[in-house]
N, C-alpha and C. Protein backbone atom coordinates (compact mmCIF):
# COMPACT_ATOMS: atom_id res chain seq x y z
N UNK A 1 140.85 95.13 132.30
CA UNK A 1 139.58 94.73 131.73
C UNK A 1 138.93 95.88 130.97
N UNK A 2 138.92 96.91 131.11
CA UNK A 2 138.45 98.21 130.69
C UNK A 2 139.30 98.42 129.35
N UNK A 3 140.44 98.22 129.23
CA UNK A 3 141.36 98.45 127.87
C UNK A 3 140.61 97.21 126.99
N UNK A 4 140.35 96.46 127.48
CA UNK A 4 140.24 95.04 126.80
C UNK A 4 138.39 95.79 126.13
N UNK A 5 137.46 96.11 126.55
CA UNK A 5 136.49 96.89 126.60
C UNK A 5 136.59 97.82 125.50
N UNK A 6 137.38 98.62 125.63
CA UNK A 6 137.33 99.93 124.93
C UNK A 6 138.10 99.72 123.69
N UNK A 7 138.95 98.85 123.92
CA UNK A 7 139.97 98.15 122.29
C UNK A 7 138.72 97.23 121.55
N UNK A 8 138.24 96.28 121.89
CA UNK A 8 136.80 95.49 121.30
C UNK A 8 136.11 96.66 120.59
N UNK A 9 135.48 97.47 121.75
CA UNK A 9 134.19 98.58 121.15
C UNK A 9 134.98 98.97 119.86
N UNK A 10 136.13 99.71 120.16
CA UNK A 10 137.18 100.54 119.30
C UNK A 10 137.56 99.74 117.77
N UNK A 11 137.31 98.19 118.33
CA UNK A 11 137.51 97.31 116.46
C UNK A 11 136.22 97.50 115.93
N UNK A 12 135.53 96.72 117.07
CA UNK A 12 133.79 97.03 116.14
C UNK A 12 133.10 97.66 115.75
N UNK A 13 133.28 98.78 116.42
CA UNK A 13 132.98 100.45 115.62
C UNK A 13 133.51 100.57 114.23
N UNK A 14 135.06 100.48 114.26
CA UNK A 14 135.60 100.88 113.15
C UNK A 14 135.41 99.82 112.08
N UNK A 15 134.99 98.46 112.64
CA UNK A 15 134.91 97.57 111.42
C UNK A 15 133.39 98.02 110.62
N UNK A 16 132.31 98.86 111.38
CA UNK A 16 131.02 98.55 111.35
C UNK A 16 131.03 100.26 110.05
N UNK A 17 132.36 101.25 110.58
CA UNK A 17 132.10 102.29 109.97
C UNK A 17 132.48 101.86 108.76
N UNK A 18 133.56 101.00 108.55
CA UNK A 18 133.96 100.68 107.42
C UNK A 18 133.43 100.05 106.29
N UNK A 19 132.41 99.42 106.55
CA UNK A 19 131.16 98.68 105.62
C UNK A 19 130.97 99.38 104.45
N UNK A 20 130.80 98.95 103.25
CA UNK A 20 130.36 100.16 102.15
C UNK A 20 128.98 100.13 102.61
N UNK A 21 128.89 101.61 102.04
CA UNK A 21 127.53 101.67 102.20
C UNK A 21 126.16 101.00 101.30
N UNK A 22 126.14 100.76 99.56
CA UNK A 22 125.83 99.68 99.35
C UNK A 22 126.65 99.05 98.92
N UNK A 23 125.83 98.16 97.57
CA UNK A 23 126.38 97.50 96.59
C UNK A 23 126.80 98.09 95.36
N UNK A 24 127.62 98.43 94.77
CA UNK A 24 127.97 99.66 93.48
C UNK A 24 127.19 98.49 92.49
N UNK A 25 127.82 97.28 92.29
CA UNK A 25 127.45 96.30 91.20
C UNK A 25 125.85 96.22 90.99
N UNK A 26 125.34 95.66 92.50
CA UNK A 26 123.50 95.69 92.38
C UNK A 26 123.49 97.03 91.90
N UNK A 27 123.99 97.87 92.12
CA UNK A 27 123.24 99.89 92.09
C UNK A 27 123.36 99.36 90.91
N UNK A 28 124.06 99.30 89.78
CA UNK A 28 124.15 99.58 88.59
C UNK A 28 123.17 98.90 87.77
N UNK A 29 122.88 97.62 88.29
CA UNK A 29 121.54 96.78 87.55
C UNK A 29 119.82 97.48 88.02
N UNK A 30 120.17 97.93 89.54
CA UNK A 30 118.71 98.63 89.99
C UNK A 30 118.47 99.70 89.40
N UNK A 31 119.30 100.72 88.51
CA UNK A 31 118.72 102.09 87.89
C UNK A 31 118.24 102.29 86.55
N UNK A 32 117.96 101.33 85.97
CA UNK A 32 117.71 101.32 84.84
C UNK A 32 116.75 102.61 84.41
N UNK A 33 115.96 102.75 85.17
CA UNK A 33 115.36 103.99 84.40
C UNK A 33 116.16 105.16 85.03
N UNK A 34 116.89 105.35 86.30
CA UNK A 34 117.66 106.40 86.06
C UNK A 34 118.45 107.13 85.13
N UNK A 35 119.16 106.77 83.93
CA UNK A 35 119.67 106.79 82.68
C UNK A 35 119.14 107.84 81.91
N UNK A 36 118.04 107.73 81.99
CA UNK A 36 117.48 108.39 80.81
C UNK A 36 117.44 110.31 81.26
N UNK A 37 117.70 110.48 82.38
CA UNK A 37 117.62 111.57 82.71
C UNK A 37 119.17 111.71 83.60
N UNK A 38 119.39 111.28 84.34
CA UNK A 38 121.49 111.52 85.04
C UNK A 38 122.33 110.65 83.95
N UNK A 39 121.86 110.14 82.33
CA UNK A 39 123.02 109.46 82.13
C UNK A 39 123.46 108.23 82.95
N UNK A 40 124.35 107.00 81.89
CA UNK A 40 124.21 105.77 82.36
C UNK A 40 125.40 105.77 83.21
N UNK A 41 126.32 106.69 83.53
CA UNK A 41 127.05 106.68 84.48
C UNK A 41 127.10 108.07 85.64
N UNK A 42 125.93 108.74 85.46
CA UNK A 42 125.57 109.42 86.73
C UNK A 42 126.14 110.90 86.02
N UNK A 43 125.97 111.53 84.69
CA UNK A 43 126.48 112.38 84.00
C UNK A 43 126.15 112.90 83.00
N UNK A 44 124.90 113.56 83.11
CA UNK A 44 124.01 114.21 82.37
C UNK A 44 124.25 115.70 81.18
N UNK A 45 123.87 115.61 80.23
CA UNK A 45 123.27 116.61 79.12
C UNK A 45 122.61 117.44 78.89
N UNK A 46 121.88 117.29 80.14
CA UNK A 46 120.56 117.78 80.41
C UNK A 46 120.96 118.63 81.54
N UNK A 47 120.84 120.28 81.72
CA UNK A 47 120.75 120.75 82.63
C UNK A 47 119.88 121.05 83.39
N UNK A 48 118.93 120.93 82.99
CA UNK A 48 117.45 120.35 84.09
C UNK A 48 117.48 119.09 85.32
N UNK A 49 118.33 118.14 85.03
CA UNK A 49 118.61 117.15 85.70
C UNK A 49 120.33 117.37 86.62
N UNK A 50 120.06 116.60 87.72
CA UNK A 50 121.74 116.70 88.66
C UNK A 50 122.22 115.62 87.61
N UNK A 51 123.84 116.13 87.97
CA UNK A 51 124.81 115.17 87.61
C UNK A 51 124.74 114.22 89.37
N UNK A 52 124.92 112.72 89.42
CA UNK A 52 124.83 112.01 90.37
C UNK A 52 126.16 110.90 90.63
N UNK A 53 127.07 111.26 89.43
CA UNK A 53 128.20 110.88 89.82
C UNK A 53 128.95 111.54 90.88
N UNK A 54 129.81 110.61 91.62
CA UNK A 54 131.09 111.10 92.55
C UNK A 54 130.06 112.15 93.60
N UNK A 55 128.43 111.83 93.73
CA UNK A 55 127.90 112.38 95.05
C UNK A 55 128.16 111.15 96.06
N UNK A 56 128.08 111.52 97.60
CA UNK A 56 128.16 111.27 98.85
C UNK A 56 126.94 110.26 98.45
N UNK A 57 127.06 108.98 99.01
CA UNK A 57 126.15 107.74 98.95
C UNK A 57 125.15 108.23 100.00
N UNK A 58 125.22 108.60 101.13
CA UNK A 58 124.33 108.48 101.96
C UNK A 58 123.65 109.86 101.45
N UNK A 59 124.28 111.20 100.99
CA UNK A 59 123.47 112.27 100.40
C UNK A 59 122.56 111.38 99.65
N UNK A 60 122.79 110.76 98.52
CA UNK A 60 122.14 110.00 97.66
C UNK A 60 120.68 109.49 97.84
N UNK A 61 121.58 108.43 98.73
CA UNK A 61 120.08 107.86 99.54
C UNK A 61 119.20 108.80 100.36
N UNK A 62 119.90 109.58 101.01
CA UNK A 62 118.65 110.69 101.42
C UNK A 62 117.62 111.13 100.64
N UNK A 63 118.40 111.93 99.92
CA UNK A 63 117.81 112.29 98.66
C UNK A 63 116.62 111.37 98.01
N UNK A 64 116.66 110.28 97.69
CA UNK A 64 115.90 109.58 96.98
C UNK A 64 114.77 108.91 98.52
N UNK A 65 115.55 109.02 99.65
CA UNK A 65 114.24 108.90 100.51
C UNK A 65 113.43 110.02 100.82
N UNK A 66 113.97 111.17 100.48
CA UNK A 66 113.50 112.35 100.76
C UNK A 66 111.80 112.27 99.49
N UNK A 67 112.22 112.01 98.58
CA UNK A 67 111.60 111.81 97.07
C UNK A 67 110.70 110.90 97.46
N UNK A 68 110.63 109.54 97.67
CA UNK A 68 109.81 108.59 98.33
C UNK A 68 108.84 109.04 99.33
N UNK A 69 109.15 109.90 100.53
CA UNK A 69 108.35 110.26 101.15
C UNK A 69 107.46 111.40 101.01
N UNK A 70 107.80 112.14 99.94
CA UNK A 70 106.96 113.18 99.59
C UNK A 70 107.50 114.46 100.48
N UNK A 71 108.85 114.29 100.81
CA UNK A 71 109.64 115.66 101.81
C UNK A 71 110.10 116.43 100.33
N UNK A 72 110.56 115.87 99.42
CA UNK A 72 110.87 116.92 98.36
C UNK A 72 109.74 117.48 97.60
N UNK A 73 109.76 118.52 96.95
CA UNK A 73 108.94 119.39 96.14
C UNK A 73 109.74 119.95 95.13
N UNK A 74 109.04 120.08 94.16
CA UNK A 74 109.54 120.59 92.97
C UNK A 74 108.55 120.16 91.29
N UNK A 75 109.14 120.54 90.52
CA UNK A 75 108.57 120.18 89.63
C UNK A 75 108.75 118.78 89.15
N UNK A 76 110.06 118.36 89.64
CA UNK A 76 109.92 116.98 89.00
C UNK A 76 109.77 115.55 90.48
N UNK A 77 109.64 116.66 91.51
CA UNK A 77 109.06 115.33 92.56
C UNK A 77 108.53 114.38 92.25
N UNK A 78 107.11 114.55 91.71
CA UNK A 78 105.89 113.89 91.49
C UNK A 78 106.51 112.13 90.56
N UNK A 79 107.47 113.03 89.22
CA UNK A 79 108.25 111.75 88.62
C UNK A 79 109.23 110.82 89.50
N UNK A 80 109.74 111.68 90.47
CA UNK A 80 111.18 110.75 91.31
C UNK A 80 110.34 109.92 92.09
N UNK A 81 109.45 110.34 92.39
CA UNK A 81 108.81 109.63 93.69
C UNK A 81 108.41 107.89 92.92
N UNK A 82 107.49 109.05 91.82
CA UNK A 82 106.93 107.20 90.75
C UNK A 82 108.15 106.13 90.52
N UNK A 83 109.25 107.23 90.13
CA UNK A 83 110.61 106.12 89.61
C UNK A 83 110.95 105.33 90.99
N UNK A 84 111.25 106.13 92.36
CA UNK A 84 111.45 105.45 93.16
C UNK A 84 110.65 104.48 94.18
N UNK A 85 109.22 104.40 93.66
CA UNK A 85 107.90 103.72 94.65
C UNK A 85 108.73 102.24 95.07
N UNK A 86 109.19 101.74 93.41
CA UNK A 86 109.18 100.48 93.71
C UNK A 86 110.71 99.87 94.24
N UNK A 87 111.75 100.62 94.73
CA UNK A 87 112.40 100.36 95.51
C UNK A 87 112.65 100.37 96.75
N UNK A 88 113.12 99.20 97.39
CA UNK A 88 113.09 99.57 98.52
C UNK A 88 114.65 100.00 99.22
N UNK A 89 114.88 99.76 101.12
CA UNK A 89 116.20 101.14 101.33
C UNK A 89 117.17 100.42 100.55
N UNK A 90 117.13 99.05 100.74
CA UNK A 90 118.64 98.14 100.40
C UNK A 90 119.02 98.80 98.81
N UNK A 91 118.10 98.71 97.95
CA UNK A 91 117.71 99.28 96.74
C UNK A 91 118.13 100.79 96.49
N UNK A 92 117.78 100.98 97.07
CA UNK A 92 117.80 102.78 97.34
C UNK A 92 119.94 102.53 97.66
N UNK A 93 120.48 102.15 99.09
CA UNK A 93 121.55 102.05 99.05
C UNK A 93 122.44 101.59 98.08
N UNK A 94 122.12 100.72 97.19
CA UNK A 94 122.81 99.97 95.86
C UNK A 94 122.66 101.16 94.89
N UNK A 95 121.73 101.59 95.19
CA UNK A 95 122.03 103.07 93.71
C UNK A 95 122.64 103.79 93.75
N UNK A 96 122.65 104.50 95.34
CA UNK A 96 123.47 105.43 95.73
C UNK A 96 124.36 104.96 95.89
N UNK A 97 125.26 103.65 96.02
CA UNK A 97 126.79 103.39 95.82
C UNK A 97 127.08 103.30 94.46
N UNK A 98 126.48 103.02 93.70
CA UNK A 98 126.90 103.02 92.17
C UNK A 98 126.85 104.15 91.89
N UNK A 99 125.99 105.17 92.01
CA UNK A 99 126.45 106.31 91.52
C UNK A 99 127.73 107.52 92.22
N UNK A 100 127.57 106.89 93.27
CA UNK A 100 128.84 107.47 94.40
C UNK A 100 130.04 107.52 93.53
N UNK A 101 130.10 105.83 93.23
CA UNK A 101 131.76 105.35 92.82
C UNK A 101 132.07 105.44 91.36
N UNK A 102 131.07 106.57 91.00
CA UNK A 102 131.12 107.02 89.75
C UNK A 102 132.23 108.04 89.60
N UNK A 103 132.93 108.06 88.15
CA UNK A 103 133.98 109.45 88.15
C UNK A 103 133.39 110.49 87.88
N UNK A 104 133.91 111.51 88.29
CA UNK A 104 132.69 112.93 87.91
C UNK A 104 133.77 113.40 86.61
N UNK A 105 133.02 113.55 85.22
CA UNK A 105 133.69 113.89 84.34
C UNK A 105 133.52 115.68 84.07
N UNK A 106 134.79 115.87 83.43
CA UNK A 106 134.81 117.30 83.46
C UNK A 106 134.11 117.45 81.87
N UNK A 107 133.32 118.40 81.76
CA UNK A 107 132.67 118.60 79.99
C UNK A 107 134.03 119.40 79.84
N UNK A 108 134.34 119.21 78.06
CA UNK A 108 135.22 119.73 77.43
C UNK A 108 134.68 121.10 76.48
């Protein structure tokens, strides 16, 4: 009974780790104003701004909850926070998988 126990826990764990973390497809329709500053595939021009392709989804979402709550500082807090007011986490997770499953391009 205990194998039977620990094999169950042992699927449902691993089925539960396995979940993406969001939606890449929603991420890509929710960032619209992200673009204008990381580029429309997470790959910026701008060295003032991160590149946000091929980052860690849940870094991501930190990050942008970090921004929401007013834990980051910087000069451009004040803007991330406005861009991000009106999303919420599910939101927040759909961005950060779209930009996750982004390729990180090398500049030539």
């Amino acid at each position: 009974m205990l194998r039977y126990v620990l094999f169950t826990s042992l699927l449902l764990s691993s089925s539960i780790m396995a979940k993406p973390f969001g939606d890449a497809d929603k991420g890509k329709v929710k960032s619209p104003s992200c673009v204008y500053c990381h580029g429309a595939n997470g790959m910026t021009n701008n060295d003032a701004y991160p590149n946000l392709a091929g980052q860690n989804a849940k870094y991501l979402y930190d990050s942008m909850k970090a921004y929401q709550d007013g834990l980051r500082t910087g000069p451009l807090a004040e803007m991330m926070a406005a861009q991000l007011k009106v999303l919420n986490d599910d939101d927040l997770r759909d961005v950060a998988a779209f930009y996750a499953s982004q390729p990180v391009q090398i500049a030539k």
